[in-house]
PDB file of N, CA and C in Angstrom:
ATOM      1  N   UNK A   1       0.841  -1.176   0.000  1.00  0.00           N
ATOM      2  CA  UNK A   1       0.000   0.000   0.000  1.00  0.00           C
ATOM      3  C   UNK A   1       0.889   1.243   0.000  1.00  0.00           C
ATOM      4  N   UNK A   2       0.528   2.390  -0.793  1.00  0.00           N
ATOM      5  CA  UNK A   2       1.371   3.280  -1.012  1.00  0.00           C
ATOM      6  C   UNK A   2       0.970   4.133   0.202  1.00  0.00           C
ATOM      7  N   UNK A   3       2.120   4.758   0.222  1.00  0.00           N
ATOM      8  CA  UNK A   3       2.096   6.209   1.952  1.00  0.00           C
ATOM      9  C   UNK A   3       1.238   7.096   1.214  1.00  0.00           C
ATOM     10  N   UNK A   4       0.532   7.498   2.080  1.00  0.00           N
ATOM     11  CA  UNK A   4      -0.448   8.816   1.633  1.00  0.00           C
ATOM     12  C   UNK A   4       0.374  10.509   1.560  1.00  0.00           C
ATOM     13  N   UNK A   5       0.738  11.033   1.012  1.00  0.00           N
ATOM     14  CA  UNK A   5       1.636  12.214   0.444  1.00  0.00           C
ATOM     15  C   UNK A   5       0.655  13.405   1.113  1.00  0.00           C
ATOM     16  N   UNK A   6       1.961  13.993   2.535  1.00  0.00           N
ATOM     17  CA  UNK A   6       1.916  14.717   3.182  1.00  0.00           C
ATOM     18  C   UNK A   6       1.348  16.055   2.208  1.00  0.00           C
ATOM     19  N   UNK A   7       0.277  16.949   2.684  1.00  0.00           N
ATOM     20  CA  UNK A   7      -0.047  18.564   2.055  1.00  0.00           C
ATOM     21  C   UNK A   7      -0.437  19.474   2.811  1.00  0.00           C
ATOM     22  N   UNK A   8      -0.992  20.390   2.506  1.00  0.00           N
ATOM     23  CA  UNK A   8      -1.170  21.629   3.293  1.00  0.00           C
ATOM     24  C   UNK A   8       0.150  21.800   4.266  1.00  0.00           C
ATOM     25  N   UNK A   9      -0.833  22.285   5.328  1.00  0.00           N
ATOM     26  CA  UNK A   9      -0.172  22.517   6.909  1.00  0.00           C
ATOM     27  C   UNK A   9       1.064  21.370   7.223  1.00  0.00           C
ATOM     28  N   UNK A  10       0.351  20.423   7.142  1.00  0.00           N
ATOM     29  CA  UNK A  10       1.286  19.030   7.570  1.00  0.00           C
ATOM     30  C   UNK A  10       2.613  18.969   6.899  1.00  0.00           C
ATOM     31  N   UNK A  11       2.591  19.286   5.707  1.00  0.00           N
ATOM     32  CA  UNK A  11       3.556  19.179   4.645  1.00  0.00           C
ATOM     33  C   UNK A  11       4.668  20.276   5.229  1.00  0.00           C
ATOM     34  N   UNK A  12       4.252  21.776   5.036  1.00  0.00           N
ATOM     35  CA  UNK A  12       4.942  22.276   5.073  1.00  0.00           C
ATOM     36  C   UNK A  12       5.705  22.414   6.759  1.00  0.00           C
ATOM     37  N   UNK A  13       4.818  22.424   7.432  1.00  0.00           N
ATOM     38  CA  UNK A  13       5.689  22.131   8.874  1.00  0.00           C
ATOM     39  C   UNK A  13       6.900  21.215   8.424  1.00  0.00           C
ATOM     40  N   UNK A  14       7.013  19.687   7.957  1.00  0.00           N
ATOM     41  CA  UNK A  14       7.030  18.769   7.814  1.00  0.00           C
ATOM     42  C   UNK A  14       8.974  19.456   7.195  1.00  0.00           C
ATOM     43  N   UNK A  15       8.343  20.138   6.033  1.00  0.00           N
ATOM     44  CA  UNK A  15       9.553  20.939   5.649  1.00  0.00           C
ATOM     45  C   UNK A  15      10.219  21.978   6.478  1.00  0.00           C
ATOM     46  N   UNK A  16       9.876  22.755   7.333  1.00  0.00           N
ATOM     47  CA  UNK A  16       9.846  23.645   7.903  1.00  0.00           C
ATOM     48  C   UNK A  16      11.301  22.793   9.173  1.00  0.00           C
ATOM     49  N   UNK A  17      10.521  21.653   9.569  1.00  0.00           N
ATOM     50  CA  UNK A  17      11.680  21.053  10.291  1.00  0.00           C
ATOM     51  C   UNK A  17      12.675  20.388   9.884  1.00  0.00           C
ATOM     52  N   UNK A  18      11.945  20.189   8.537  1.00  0.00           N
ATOM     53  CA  UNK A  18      13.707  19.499   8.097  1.00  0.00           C
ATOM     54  C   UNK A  18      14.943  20.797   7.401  1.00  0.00           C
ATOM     55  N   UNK A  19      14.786  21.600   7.741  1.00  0.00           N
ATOM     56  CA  UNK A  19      15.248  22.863   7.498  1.00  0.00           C
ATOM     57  C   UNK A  19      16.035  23.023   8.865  1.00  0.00           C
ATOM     58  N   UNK A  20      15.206  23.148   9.854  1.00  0.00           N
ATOM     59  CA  UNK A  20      15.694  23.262  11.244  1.00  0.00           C
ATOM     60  C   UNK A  20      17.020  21.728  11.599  1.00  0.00           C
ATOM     61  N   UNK A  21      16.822  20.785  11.192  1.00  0.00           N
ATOM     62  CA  UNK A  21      17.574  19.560  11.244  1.00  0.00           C
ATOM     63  C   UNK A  21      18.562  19.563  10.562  1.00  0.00           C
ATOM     64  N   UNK A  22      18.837  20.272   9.290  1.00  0.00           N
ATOM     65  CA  UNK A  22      19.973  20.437   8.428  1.00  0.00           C
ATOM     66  C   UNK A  22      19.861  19.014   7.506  1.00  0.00           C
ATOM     67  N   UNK A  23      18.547  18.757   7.113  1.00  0.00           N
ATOM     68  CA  UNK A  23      18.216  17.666   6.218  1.00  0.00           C
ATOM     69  C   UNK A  23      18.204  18.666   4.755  1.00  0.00           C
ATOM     70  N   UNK A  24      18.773  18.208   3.629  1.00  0.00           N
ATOM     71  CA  UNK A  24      19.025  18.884   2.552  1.00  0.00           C
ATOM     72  C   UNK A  24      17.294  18.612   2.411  1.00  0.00           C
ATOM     73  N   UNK A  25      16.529  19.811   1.529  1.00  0.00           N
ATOM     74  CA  UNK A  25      15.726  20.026   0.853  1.00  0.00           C
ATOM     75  C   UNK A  25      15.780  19.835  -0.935  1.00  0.00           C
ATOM     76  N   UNK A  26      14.802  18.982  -1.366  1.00  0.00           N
ATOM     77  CA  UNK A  26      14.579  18.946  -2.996  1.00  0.00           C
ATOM     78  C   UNK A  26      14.513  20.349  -3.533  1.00  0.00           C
ATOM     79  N   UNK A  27      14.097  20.323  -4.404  1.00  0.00           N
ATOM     80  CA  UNK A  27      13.874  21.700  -5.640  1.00  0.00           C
ATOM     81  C   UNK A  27      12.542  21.644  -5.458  1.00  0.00           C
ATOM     82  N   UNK A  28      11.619  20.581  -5.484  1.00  0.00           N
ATOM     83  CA  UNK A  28      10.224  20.851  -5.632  1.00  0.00           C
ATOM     84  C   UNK A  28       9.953  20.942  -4.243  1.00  0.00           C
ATOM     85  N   UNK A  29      10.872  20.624  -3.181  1.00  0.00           N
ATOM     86  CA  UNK A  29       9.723  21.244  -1.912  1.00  0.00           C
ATOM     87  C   UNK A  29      10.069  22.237  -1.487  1.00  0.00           C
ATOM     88  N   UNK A  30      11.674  23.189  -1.937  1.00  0.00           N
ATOM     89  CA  UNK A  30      11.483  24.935  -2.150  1.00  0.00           C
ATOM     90  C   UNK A  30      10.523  25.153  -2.497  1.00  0.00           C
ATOM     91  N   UNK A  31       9.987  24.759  -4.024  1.00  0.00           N
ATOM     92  CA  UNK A  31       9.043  25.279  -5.020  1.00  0.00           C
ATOM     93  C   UNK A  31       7.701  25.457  -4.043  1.00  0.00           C
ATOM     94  N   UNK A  32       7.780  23.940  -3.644  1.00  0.00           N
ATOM     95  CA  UNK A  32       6.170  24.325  -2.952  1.00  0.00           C
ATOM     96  C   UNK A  32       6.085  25.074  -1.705  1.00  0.00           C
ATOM     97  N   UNK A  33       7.321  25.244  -0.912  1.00  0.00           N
ATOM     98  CA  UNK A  33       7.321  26.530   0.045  1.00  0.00           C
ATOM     99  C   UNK A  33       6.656  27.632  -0.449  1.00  0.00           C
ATOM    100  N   UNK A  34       7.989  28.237  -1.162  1.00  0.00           N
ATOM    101  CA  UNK A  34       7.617  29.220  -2.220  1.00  0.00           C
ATOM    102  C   UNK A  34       6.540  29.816  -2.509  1.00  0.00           C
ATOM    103  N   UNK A  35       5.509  28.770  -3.004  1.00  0.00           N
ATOM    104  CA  UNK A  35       4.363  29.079  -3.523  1.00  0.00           C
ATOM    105  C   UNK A  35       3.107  29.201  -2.377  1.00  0.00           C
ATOM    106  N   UNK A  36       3.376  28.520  -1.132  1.00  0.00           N
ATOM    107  CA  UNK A  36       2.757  28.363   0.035  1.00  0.00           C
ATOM    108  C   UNK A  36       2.714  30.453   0.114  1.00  0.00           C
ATOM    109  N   UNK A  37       4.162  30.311   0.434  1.00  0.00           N
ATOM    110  CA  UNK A  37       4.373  32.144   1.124  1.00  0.00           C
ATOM    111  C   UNK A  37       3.807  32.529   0.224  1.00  0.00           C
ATOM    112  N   UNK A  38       3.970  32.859  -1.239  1.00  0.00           N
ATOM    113  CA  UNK A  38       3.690  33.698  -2.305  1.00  0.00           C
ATOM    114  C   UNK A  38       2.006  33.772  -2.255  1.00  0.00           C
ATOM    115  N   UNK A  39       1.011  32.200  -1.462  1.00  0.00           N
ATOM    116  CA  UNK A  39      -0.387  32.561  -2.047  1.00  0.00           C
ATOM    117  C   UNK A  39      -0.189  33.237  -0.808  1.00  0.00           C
ATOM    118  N   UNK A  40       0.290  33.249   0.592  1.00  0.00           N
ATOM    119  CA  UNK A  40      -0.130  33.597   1.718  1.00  0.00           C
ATOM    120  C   UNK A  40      -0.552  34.976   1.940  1.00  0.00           C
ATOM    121  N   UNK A  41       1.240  35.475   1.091  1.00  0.00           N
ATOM    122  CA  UNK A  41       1.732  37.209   0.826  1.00  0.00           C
ATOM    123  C   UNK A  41       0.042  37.401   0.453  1.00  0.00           C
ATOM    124  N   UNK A  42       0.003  37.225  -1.101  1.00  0.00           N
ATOM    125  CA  UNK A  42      -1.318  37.960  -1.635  1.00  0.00           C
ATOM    126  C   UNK A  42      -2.425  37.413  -1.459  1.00  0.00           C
ATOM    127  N   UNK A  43      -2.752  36.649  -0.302  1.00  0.00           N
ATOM    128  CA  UNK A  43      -4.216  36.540   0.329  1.00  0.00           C
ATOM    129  C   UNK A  43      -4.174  37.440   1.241  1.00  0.00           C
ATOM    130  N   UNK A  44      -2.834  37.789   2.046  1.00  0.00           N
ATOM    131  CA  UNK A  44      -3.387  38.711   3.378  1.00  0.00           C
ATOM    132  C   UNK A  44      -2.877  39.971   3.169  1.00  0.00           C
ATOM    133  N   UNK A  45      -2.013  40.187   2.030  1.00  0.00           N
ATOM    134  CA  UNK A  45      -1.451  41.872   1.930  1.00  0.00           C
ATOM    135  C   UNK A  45      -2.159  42.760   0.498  1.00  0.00           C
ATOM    136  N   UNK A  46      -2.529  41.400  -0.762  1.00  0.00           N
ATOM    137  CA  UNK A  46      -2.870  42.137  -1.827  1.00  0.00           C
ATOM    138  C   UNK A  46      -1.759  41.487  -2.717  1.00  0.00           C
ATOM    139  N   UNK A  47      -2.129  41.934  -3.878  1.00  0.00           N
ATOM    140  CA  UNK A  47      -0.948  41.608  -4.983  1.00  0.00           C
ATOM    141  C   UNK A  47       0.193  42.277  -5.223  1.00  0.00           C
ATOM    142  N   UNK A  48      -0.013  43.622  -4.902  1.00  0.00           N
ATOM    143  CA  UNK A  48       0.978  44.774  -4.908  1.00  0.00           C
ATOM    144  C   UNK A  48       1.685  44.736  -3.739  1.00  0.00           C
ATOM    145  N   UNK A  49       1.388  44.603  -2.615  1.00  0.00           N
ATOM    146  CA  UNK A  49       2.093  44.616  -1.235  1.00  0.00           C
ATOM    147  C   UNK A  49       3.155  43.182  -1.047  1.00  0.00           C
ATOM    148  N   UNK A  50       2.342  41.810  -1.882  1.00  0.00           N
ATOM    149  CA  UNK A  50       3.046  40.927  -1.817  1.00  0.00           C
ATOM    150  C   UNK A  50       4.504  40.946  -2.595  1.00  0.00           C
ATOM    151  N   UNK A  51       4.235  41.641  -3.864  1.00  0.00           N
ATOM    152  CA  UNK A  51       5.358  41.728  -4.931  1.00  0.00           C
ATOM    153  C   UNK A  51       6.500  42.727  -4.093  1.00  0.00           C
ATOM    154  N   UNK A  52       6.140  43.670  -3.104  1.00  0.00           N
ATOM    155  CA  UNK A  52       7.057  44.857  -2.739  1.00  0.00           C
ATOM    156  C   UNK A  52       7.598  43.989  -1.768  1.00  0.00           C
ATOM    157  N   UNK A  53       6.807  42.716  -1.162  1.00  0.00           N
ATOM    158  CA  UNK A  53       7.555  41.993   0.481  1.00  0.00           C
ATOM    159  C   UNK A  53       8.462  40.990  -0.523  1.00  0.00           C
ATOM    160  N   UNK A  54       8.558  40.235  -1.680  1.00  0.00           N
ATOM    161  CA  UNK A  54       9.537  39.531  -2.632  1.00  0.00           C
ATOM    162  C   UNK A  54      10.368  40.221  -3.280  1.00  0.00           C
ATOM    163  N   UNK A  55      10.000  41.692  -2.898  1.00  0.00           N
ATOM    164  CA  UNK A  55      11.689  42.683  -3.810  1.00  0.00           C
ATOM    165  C   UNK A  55      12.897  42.121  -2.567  1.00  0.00           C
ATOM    166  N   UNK A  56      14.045  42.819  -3.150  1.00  0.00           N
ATOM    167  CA  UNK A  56      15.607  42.683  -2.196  1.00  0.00           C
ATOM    168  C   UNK A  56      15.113  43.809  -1.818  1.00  0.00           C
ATOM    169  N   UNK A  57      16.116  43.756  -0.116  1.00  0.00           N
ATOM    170  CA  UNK A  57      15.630  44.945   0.614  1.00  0.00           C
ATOM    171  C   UNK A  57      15.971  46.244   0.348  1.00  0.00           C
ATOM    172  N   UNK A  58      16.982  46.271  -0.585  1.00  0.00           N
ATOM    173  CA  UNK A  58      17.259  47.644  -0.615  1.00  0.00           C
ATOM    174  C   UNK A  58      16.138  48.234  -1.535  1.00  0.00           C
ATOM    175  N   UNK A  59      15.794  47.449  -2.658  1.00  0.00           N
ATOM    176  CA  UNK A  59      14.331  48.046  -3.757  1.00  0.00           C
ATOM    177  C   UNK A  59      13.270  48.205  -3.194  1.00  0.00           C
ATOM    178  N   UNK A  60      12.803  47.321  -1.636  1.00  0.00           N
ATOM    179  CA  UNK A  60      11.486  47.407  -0.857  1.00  0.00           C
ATOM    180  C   UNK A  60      11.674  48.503  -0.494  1.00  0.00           C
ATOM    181  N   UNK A  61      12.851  48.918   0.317  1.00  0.00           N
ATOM    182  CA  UNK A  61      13.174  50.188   0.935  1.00  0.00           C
ATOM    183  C   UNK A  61      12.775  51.703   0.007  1.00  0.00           C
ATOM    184  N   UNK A  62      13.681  51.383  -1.202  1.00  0.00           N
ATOM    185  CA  UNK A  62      13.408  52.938  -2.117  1.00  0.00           C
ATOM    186  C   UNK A  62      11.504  52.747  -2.542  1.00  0.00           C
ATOM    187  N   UNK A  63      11.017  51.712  -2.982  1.00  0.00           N
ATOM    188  CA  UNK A  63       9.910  51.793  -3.167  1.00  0.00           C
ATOM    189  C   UNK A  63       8.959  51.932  -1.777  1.00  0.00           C
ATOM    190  N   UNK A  64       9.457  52.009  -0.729  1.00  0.00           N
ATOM    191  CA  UNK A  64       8.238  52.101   0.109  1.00  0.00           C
ATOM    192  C   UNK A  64       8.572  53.874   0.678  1.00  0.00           C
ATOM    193  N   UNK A  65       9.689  54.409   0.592  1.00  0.00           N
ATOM    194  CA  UNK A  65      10.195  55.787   0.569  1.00  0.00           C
ATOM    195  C   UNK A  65       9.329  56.474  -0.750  1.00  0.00           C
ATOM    196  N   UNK A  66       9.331  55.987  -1.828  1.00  0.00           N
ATOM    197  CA  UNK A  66       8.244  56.427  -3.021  1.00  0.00           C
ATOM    198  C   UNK A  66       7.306  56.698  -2.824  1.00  0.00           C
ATOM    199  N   UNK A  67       6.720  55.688  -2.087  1.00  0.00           N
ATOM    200  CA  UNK A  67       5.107  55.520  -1.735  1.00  0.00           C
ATOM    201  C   UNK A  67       4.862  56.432  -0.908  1.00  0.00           C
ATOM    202  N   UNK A  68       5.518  57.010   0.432  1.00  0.00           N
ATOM    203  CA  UNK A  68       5.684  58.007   1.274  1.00  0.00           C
ATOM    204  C   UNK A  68       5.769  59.094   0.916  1.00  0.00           C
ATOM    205  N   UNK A  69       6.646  59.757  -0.183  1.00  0.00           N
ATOM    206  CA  UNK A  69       6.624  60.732  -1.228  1.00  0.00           C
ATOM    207  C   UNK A  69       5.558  60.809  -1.769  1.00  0.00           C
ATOM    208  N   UNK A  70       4.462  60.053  -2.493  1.00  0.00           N
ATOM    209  CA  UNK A  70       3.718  60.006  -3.044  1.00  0.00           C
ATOM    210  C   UNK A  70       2.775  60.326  -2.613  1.00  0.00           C
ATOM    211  N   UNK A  71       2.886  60.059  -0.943  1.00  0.00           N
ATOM    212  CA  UNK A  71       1.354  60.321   0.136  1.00  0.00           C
ATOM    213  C   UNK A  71       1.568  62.025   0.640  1.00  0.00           C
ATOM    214  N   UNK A  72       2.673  62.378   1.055  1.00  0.00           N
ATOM    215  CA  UNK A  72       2.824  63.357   1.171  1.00  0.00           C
ATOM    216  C   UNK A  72       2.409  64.333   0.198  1.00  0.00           C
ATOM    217  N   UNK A  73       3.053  64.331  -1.209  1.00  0.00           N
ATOM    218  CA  UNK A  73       2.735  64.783  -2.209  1.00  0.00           C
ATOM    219  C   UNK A  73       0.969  65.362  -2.422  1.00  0.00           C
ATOM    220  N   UNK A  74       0.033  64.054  -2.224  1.00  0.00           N
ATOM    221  CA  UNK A  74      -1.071  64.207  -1.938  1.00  0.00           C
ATOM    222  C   UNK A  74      -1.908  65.131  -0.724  1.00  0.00           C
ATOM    223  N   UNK A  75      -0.979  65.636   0.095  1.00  0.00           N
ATOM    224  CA  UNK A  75      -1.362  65.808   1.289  1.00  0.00           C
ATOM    225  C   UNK A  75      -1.728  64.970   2.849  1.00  0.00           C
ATOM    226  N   UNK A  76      -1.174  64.149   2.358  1.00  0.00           N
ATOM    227  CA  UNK A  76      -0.963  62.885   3.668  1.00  0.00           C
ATOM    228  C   UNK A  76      -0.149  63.938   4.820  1.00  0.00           C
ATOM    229  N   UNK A  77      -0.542  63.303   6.098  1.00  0.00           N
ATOM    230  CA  UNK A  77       0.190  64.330   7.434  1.00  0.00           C
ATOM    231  C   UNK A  77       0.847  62.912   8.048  1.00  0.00           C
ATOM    232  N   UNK A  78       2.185  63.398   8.623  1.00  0.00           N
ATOM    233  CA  UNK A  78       2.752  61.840   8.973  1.00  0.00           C
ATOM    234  C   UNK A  78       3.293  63.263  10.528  1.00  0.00           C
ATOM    235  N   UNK A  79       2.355  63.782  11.253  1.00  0.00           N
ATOM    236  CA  UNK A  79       2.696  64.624  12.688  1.00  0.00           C
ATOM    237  C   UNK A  79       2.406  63.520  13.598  1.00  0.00           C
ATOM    238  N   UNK A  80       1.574  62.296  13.644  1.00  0.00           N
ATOM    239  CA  UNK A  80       1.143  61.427  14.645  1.00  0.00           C
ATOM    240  C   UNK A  80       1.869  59.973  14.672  1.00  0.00           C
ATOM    241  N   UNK A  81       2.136  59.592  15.295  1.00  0.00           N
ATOM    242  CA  UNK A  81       2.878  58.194  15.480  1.00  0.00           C
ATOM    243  C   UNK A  81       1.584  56.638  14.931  1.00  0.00           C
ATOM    244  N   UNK A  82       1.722  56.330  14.455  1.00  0.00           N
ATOM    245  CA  UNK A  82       0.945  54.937  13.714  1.00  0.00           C
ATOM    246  C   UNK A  82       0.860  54.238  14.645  1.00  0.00           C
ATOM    247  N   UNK A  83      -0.759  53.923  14.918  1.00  0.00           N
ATOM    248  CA  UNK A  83      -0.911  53.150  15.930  1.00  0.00           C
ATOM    249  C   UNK A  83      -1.327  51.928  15.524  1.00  0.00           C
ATOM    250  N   UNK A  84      -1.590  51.542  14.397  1.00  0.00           N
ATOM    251  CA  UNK A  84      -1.852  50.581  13.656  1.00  0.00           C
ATOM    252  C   UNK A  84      -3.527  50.036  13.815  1.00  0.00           C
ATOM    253  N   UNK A  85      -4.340  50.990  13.725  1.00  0.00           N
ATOM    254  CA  UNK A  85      -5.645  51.197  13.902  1.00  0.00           C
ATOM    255  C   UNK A  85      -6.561  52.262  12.596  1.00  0.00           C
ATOM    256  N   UNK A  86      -6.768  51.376  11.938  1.00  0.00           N
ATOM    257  CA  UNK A  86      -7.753  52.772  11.178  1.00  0.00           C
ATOM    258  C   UNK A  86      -9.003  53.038  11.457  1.00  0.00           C
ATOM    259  N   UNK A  87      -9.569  54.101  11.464  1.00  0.00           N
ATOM    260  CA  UNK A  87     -10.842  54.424  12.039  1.00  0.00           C
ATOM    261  C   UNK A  87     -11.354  55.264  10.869  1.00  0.00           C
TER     262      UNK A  87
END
């Protein structure tokens, strides 16, 4: 009888510790990491927010300084500290 092939949650924990163990990882179970984070990014940030969290940090950095320029520009006020609450 064939083993039933670990997915979701199970799977990737599954990978997650053999990472922590220093067990070499395949190509396809990067891939399916990968793709785990990538749906995660743009289910909970958007498509645009996910692509800016997969730039290198120095391009996240100038593009999120852009975006700040851009709000200002508009008339955005950045006098209050972010409480991470919108009302």
């Amino acid at each position: 009888m064939a083993a039933k092939r670990k997915t979701g949650i199970r799977r990737t924990k599954q990978l997650t510790q053999a990472k922590s163990t220093g067990v070499p990882r395949s190509e396809a179970d990067r891939a399916f990491v990968r793709r785990v984070l990538n749906e995660f990014l743009e289910r909970e940030l958007g498509e645009e927010m996910a692509r800016v969290c997969r730039l290198p940090h120095k391009e996240r950095f100038e593009y999120i300084d852009d975006m700040i320029d851009y709000a200002e520009s508009k008339g955005a006020k950045f006098d209050r500290p972010a409480t991470g609450v919108t009302i």
